[in-house]
C-alpha atoms as a PDB file:
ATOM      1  CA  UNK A   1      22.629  -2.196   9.665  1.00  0.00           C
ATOM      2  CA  UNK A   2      25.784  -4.181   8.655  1.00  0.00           C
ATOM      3  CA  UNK A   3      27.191  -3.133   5.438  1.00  0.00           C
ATOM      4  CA  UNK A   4      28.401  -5.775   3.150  1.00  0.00           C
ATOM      5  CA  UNK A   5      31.496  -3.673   2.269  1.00  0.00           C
ATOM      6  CA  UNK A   6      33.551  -0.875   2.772  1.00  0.00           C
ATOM      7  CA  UNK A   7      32.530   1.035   6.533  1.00  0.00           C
ATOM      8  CA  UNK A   8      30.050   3.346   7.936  1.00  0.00           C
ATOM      9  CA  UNK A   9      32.846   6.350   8.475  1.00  0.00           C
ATOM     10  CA  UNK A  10      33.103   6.833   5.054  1.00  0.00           C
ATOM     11  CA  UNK A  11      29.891   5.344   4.235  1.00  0.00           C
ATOM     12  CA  UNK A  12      28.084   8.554   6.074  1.00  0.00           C
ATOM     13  CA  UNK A  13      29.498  11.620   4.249  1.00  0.00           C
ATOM     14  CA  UNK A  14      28.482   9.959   0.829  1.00  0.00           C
ATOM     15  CA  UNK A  15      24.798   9.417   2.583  1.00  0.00           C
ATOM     16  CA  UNK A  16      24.999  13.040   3.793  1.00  0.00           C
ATOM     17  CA  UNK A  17      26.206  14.456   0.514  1.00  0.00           C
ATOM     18  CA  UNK A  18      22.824  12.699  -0.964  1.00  0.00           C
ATOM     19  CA  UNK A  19      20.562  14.652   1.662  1.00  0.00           C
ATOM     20  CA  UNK A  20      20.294  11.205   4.446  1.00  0.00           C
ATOM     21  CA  UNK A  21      22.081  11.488   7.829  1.00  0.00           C
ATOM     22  CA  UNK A  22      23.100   8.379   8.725  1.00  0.00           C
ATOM     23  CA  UNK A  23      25.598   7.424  12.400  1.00  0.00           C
ATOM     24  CA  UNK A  24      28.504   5.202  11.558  1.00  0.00           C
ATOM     25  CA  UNK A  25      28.504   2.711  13.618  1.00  0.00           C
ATOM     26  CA  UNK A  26      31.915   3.074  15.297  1.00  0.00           C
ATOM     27  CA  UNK A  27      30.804   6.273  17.347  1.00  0.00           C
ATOM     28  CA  UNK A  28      28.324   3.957  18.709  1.00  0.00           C
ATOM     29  CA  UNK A  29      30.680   1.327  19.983  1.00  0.00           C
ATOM     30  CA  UNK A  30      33.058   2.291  23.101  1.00  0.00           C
ATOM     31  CA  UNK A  31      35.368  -0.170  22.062  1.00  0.00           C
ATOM     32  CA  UNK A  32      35.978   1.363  18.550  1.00  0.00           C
ATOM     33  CA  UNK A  33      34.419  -1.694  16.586  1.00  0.00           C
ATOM     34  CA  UNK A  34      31.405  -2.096  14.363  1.00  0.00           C
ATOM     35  CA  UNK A  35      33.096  -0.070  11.973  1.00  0.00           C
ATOM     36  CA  UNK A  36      31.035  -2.050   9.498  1.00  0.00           C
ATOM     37  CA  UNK A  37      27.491  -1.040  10.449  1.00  0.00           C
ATOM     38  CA  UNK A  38      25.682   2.172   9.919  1.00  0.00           C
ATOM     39  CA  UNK A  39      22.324   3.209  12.773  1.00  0.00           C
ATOM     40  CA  UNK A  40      19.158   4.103  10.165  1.00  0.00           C
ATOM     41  CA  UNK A  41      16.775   5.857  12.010  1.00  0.00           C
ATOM     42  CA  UNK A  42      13.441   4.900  10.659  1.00  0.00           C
ATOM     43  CA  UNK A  43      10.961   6.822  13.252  1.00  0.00           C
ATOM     44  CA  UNK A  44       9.302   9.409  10.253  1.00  0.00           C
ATOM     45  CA  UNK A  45       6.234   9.462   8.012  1.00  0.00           C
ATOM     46  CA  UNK A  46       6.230   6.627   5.161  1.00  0.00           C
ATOM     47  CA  UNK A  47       6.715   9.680   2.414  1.00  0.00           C
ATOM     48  CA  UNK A  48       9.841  10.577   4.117  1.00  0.00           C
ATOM     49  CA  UNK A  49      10.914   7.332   4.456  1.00  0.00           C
ATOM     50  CA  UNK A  50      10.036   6.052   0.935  1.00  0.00           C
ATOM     51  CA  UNK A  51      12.542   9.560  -0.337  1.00  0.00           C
ATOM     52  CA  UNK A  52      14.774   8.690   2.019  1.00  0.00           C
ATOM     53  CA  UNK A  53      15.019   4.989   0.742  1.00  0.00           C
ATOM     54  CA  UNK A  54      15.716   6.223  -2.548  1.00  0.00           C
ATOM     55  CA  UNK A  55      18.165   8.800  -1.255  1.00  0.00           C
ATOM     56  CA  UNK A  56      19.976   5.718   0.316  1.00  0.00           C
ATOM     57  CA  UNK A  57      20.195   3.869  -2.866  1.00  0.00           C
ATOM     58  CA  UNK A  58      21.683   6.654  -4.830  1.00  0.00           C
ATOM     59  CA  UNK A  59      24.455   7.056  -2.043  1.00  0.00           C
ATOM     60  CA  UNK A  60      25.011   3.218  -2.230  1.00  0.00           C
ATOM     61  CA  UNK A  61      25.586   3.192  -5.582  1.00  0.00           C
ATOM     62  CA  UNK A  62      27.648   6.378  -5.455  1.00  0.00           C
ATOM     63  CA  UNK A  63      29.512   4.696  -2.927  1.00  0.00           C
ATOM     64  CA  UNK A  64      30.099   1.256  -4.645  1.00  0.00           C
ATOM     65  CA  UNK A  65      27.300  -0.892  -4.932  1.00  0.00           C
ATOM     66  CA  UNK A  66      29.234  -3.858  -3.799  1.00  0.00           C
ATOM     67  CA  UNK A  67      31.941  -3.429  -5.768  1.00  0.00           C
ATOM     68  CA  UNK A  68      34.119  -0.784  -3.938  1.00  0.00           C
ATOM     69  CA  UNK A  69      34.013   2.858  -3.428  1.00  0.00           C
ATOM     70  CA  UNK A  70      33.189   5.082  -6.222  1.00  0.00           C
ATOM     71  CA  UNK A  71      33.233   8.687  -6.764  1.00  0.00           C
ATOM     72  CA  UNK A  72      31.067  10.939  -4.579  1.00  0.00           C
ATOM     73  CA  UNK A  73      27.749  12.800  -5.478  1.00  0.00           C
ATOM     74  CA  UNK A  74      26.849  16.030  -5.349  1.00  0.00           C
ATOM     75  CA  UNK A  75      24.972  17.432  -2.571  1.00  0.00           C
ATOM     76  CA  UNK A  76      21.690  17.071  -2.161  1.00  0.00           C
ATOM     77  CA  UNK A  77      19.723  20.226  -1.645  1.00  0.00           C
ATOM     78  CA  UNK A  78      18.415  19.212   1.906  1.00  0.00           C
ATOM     79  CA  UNK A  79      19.614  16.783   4.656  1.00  0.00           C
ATOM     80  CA  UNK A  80      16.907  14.334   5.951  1.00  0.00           C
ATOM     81  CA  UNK A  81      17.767  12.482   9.125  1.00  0.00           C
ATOM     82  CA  UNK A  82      16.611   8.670   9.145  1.00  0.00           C
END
C-alpha cells in the first residue's frame, strides 16, 4: 500500500507501537526504493482484521493523518501481525 505521505520506515514503529506489524516497504525492494509503501498482510479472520483496521487508523492519525508526523502512541498491549 502506497502511503500518501511521510514513509513506511517510520510509518511501522508507530503501527507497531499501536499493536499492528506492518513491513516497510523498502526492505522489500533490493534496490532501496518504495520507501513510500507499507506490505499489509490481510490473510486472518474478519474479527482480527476489523481490530486491526481500527488499530491502523489510530496509528495513522498518531502518525499524521495527512498532515505530517505527529507524536507517537503508547503501546498497545499486544502486537497483531496483518
Amino acid at each position: 500500500m502506497r502511503l500518501p505521505h511521510g514513509d513506511g520506515d517510520s510509518f511501522a514503529p508507530t503501527a507497531l507501537r499501536h499493536g499492528v506489524a506492518v513491513l516497510p516497504g523498502s526492505g522489500l525492494d533490493a534496490s532501496g526504493g518504495s520507501k513510500e509503501f507499507i506490505r499489509i498482510h490481510f490473510l486472518a479472520t474478519p474479527d482480527t482484521l476489523t481490530e486491526a483496521v481500527g488499530r491502523l487508523a489510530a496509528a495513522w492519525q498518531a502518525y499524521g493523518g495527512g498532515h505530517g508526523r505527529g507524536d507517537p502512541a503508547p503501546r498497545a498491549p499486544r502486537s497483531m501481525a496483518v
